[in-house]
Protein backbone atom coordinates (compact mmCIF):
# COMPACT_ATOMS: atom_id res chain seq x y z
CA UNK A 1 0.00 0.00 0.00
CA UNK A 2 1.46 2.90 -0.81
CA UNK A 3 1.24 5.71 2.13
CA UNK A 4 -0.26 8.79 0.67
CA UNK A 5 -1.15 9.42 -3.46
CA UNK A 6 -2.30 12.11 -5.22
CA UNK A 7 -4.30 10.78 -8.40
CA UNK A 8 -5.42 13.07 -10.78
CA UNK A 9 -7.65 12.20 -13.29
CA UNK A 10 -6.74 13.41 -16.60
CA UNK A 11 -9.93 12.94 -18.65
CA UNK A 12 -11.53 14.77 -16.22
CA UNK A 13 -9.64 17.60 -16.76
CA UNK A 14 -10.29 17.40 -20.46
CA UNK A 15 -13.95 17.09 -20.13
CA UNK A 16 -13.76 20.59 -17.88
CA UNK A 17 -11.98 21.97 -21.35
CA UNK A 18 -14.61 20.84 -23.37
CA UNK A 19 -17.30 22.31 -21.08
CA UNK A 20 -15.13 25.42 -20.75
CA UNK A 21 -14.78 25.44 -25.07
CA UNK A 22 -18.64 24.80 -25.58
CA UNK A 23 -19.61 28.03 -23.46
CA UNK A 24 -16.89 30.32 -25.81
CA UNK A 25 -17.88 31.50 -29.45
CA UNK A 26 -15.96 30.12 -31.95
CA UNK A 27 -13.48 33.00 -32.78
CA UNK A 28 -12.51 33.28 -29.20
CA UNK A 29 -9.27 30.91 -28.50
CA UNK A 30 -8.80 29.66 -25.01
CA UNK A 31 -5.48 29.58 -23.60
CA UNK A 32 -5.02 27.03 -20.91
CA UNK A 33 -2.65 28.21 -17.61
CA UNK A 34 -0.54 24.47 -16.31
CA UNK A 35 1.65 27.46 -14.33
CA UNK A 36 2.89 26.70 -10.97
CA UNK A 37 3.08 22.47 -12.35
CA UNK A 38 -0.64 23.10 -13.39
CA UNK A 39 -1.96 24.15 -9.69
CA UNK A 40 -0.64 20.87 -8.48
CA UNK A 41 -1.95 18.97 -10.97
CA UNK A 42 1.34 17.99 -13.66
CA UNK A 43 2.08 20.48 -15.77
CA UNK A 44 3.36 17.92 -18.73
CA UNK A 45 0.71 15.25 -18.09
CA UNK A 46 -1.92 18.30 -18.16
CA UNK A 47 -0.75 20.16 -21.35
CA UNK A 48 -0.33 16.72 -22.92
CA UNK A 49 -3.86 15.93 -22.09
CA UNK A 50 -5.20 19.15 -23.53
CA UNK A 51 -2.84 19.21 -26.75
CA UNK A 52 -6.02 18.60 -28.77
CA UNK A 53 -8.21 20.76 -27.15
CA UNK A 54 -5.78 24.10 -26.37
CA UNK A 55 -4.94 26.53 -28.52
CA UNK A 56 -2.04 27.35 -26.32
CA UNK A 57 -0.83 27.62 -23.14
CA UNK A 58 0.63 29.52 -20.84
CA UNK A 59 2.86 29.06 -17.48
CA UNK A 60 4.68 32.00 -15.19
CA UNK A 61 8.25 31.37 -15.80
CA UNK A 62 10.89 30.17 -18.02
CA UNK A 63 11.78 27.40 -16.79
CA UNK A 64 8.41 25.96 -16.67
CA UNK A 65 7.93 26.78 -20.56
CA UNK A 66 11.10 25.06 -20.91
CA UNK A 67 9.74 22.02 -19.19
CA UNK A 68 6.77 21.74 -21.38
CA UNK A 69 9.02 21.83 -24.57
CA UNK A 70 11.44 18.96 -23.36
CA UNK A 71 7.52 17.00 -22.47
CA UNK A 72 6.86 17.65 -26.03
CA UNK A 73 4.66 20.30 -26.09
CA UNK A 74 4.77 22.23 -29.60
CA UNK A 75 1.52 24.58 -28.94
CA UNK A 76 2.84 27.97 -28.15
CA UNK A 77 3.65 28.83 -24.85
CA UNK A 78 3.12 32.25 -23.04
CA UNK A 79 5.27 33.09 -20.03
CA UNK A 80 3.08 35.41 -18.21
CA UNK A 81 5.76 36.64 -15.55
CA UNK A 82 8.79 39.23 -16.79
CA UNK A 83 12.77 37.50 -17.61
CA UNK A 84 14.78 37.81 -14.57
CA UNK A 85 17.98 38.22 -16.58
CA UNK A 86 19.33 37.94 -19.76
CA UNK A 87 20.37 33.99 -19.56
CA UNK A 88 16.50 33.30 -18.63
CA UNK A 89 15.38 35.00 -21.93
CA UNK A 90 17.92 33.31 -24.11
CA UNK A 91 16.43 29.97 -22.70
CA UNK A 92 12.68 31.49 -23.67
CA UNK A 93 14.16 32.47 -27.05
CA UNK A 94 15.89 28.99 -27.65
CA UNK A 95 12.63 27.26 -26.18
CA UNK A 96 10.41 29.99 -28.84
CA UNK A 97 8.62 30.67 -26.11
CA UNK A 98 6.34 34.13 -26.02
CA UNK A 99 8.25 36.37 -23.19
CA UNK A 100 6.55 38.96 -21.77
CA UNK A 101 7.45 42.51 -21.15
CA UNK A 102 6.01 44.79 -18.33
CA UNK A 103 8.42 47.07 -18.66
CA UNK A 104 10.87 49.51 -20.20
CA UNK A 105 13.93 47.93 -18.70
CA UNK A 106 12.02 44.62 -19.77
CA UNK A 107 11.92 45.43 -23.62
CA UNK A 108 15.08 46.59 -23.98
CA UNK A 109 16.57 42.84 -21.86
CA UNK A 110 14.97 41.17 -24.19
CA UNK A 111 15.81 43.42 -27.66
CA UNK A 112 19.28 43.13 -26.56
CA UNK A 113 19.37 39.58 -25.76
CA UNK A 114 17.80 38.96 -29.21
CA UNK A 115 20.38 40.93 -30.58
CA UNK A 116 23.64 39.86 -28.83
CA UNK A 117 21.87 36.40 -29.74
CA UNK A 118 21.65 37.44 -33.38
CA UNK A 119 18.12 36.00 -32.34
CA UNK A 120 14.18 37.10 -33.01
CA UNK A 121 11.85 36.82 -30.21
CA UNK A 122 7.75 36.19 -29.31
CA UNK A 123 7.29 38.90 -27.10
CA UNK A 124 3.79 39.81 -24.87
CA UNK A 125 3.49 43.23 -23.80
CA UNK A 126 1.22 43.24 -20.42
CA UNK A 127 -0.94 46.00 -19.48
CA UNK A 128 -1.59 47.04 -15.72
CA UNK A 129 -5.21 48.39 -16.06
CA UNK A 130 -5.38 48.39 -12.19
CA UNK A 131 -4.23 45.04 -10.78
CA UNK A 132 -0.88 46.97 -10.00
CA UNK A 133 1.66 44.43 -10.27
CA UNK A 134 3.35 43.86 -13.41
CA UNK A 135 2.66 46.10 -16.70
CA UNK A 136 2.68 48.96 -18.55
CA UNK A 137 0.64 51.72 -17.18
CA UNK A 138 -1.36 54.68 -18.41
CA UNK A 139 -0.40 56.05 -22.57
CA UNK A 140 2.96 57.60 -22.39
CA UNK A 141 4.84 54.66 -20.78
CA UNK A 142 2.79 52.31 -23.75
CA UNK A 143 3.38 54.92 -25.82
CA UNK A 144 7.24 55.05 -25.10
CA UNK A 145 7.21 50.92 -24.88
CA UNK A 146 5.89 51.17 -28.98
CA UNK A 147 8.06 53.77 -30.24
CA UNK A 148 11.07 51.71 -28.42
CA UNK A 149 9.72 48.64 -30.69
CA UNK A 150 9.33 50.57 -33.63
CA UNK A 151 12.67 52.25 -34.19
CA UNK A 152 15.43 50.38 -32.11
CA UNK A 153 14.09 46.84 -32.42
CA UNK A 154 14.05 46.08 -35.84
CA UNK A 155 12.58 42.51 -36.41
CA UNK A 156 14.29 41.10 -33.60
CA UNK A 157 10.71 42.08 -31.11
CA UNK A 158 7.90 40.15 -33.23
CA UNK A 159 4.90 41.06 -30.85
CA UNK A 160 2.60 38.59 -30.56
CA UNK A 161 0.25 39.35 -28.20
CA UNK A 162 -0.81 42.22 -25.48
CA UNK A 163 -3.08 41.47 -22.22
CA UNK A 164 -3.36 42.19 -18.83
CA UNK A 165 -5.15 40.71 -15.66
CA UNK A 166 -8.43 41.68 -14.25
CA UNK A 167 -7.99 42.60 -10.20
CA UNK A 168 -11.61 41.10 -8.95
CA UNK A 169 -14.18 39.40 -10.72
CA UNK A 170 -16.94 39.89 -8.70
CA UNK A 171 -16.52 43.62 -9.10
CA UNK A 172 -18.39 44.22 -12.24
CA UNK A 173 -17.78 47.69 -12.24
CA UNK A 174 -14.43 48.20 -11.65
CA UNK A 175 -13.84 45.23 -14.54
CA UNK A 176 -15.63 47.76 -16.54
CA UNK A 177 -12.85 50.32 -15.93
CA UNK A 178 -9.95 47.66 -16.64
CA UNK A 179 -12.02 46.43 -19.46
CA UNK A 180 -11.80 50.30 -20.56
CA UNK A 181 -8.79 51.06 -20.26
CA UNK A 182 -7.67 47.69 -21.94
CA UNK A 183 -9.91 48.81 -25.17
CA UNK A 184 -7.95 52.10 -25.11
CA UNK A 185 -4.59 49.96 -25.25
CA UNK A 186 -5.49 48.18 -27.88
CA UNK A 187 -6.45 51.19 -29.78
CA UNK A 188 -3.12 52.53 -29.45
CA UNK A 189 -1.25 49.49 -30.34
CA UNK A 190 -3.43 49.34 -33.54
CA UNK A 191 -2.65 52.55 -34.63
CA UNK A 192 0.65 52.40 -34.10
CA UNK A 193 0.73 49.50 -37.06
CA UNK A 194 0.69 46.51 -34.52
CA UNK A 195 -2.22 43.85 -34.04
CA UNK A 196 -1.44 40.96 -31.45
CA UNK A 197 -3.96 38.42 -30.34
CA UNK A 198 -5.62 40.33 -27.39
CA UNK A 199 -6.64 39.11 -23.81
CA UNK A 200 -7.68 39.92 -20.51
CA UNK A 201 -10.40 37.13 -19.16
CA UNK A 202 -9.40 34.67 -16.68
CA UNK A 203 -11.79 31.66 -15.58
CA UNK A 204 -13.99 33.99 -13.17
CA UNK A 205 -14.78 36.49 -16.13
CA UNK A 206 -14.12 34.56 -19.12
CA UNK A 207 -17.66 33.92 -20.21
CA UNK A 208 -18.72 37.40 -20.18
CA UNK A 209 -18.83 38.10 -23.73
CA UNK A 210 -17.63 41.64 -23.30
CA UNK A 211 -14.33 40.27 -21.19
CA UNK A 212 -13.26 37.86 -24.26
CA UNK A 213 -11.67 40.14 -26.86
CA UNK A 214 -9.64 37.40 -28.89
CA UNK A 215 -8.88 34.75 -26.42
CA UNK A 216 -9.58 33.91 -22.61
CA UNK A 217 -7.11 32.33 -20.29
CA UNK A 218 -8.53 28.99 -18.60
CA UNK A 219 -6.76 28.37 -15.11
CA UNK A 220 -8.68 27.00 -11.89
CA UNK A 221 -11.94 26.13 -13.92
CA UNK A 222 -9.88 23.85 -15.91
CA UNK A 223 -9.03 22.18 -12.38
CA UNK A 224 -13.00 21.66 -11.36
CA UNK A 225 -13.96 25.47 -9.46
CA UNK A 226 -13.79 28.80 -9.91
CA UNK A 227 -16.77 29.34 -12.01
CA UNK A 228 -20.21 29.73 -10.92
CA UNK A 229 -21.88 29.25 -14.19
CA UNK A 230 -20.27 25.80 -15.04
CA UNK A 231 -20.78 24.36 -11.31
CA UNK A 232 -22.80 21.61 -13.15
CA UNK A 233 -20.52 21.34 -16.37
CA UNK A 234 -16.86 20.91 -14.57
CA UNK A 235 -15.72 18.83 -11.57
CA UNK A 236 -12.04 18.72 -9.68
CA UNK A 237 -9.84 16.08 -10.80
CA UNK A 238 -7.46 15.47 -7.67
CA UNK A 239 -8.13 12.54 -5.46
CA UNK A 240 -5.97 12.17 -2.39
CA UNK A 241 -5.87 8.57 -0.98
CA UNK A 242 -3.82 6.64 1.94
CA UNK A 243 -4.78 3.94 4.39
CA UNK A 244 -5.38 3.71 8.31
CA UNK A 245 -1.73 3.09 10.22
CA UNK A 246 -3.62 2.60 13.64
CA UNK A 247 -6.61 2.38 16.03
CA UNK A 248 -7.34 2.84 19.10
CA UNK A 249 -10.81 2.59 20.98
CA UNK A 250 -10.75 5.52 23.79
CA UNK A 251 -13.35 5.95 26.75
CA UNK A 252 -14.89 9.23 27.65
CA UNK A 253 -13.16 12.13 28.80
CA UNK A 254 -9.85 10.63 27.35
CA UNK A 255 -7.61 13.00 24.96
CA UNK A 256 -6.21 12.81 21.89
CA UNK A 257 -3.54 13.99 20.00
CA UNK A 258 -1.13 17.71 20.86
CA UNK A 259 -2.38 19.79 23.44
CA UNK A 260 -5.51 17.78 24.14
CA UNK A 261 -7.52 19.37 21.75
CA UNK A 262 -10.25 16.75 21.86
CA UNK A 263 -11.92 15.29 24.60
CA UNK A 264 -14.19 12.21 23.75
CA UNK A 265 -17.54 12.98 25.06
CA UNK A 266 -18.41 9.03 24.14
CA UNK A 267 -16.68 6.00 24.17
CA UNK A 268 -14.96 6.44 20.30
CA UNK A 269 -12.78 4.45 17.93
CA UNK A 270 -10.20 6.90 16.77
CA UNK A 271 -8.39 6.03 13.46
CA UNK A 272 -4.26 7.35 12.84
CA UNK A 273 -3.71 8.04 9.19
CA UNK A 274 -0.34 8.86 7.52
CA UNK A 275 -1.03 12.61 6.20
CA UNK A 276 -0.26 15.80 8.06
CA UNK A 277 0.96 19.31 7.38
CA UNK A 278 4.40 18.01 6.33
CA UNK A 279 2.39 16.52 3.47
CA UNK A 280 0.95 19.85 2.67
CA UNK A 281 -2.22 19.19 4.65
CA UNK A 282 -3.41 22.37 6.20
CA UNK A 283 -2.44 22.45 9.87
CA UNK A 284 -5.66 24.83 10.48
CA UNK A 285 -7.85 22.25 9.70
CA UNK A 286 -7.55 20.41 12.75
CA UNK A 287 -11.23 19.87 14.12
CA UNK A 288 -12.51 21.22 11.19
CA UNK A 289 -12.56 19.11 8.04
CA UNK A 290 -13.11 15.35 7.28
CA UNK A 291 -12.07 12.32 5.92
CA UNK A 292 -14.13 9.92 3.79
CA UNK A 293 -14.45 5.43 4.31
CA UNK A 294 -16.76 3.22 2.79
CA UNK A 295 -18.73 6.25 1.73
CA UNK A 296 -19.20 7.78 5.12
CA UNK A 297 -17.80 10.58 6.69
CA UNK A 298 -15.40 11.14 9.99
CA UNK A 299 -14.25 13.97 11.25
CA UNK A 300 -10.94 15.02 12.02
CA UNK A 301 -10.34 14.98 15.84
CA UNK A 302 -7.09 16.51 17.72
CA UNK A 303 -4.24 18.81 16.05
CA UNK A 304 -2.94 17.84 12.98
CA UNK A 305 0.61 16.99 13.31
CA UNK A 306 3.40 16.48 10.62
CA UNK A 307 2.93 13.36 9.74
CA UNK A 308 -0.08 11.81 10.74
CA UNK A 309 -3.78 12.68 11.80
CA UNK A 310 -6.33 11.35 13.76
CA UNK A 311 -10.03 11.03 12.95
CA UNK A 312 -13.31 9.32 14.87
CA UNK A 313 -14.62 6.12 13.13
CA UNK A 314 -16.83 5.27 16.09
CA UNK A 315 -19.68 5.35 13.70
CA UNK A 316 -18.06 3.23 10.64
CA UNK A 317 -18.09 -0.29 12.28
CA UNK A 318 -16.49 -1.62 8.87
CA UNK A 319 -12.92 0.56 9.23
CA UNK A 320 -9.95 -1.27 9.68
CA UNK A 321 -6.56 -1.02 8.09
CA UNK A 322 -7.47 -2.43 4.36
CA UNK A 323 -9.76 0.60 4.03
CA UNK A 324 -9.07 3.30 2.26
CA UNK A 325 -9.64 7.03 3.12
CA UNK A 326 -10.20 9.58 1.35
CA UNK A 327 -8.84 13.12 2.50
CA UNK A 328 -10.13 14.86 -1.36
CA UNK A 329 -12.29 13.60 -3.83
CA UNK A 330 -14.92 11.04 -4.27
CA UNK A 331 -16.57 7.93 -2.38
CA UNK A 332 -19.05 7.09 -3.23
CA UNK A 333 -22.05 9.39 -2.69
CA UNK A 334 -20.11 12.29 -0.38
CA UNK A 335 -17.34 14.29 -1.80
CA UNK A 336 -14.74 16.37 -0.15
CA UNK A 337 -13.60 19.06 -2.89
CA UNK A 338 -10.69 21.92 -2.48
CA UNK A 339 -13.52 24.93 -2.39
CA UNK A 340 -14.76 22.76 0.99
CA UNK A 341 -11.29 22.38 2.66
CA UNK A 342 -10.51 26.19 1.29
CA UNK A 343 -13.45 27.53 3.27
CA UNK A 344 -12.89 25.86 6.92
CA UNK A 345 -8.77 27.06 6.43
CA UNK A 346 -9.94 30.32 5.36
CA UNK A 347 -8.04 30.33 2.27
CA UNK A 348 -9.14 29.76 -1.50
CA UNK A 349 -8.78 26.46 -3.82
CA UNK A 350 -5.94 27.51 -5.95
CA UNK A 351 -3.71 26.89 -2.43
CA UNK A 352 -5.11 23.53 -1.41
CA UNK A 353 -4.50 22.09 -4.79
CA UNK A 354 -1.21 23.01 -5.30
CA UNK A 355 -0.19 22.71 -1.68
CA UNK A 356 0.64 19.19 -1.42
CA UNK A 357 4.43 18.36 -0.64
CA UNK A 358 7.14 16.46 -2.77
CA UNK A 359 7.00 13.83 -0.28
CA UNK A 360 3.13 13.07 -1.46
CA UNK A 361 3.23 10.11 -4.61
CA UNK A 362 1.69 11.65 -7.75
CA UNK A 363 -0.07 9.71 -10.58
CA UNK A 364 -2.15 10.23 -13.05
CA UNK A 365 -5.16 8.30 -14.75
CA UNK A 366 -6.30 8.53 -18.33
CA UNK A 367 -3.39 9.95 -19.81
């Protein structure tokens, strides 16, 4: 048995894609994110998966772009953070990845890396309509960023696309104002003789028509959340499994675990399982969240430690140490998904599904 495994389910992931690509008009491409090793889920085994059903993706550094070419990945690939030096955009430019540029000093790395490089380069210029953390901002630093492009770049800067990020989704009106100001960047580039493929959308606002200008950027609704509007259409994909290690039948008023933070108020059977928060299982869910056996619940009981936890089968009879638990995903009828486990540790799903530890074994299903 193996201790603790992360499966993620690969078809699943696709048929989220498909749901996502039904729900888009046909001229509008969707770009799918598999940054930060595809929010947990395997960046290769991901973009693999979605090779038919991508136009593109995109990832948040170099490096990762890199990764995806030696996987074999041949759809383009847009590095949505800024080069942190010249030897990270020569491996973008060798990788033809498209680099972003948020800045002046950013433009001219990567014209002069290009050039020292005798080299021609995919480059993304990002717009900060109000997120304020990477981009160009207002018309006289765009303007400046074009008229650098035009007359000191020659071909070397082919630009390929221009976007930027909206700050909060659920803010209609102040998406309105990004949304704005992103038209009125566009505009310029236009006129000054350019026309790259144009976005701004992530999951949250990406099926608001008026949010999709030439492509949307998939990310966490890809991964089963994020997306009121699909609830019914998309589904997470990560299922995190292990086996009891231990049980121990307790009388009333006995403790368990650190600092006696339960106290049996029964007679209870109190399973050990091998996960904690050195597995990347949220210490602040001691108390709070559950596990799932033989399609029933238990809740976790005591403090979480690093590498184990303890929960209260009193009422699941069947339990013994060929069962297995399920601390995410599916048994049967119940289900314990990241939004769930987000909301008791106060946090959001992107974290929990990324969060697991090297020490957790990954695999995949239906690749």
């Amino acid at each position: 048995m193996k201790r603790l495994e992360l499966v993620t389910d690969l078809e699943r992931i696709r048929l989220n894609a498909l749901a996502i690509r039904k729900r888009l008009p046909d001229k509008v491409r969707m770009l799918a994110v598999v940054k930060a090793d595809a929010y947990g889920h395997g960046a290769a085994q991901v973009a693999r998966s979605l090779s038919g059903t991508a136009d593109c993706f995109a990832v948040a550094t170099v490096p990762e772009g890199c990764e995806l070419r030696s996987a074999g990945i041949t759809l383009p690939i847009l590095v949505l953070g800024a080069c942190t030096g010249s030897e990270d955009a020569q491996a973008g430019i060798d990788q033809e990845l498209t680099l972003t540029a948020a800045s002046s000093d950013g433009l001219k790395l990567l014209n002069e890396t290009a050039s020292s490089h005798d080299s021609r380069v995919r480059v993304a210029l990002k717009i900060d309509t109000g997120m304020t953390r990477l981009g160009f901002r207002g018309k006289d630093e765009l303007a400046s960023a074009l008229d650098y492009l035009k007359n000191s770049c020659g071909d070397r800067l082919i630009l390929c696309e221009l976007f930027t990020h909206f700050a909060d989704g659920e803010d209609p009106a102040f998406t309105s104002v990004q949304r704005d100001a992103f038209s009125s960047a566009i505009k310029q580039v236009n006129q000054a003789g350019y026309h790259p493929m144009c976005h701004a959308a992530a999951s949250e606002t990406m099926l608001v028509s008026e949010n999709q200008f030439d492509m949307v950027r998939a990310g966490i609704a890809l991964y089963g959340t994020g997306v009121a509007a699909l609830k019914n259409d998309i589904f997470p994909a990560q299922k995190l499994v292990t086996h009891p290690v231990a049980f121990h039948t307790i009388s009333t008023g006995e403790s368990v675990g650190y600092s006696r933070a339960f106290i049996a108020k029964r007679p209870s059977r109190i399973m050990t399982i091998p996960c904690g928060y050195g597995d990347g299982y949220p210490r602040i869910l001691s108390g709070k969240s559950r596990v799932l056996l033989h399609g029933k619940s238990a809740p976790v009981v005591g403090n979480i430690c690093m590498d184990m936890m303890m929960c209260d089968v009193t009422d699941i009879p069947e339990a013994d140490c060929a069962s297995t638990v399920v601390l995410l995903g599916r048994d049967g009828n119940e289900r314990i998904t990241p939004d769930e486990l987000a909301e008791l540790a106060g946090t959001i799903p992107y974290e929990i599904m990324l969060g697991f530890s090297g020490r957790v074994e990954k695999n995949w299903i239906n690749e």
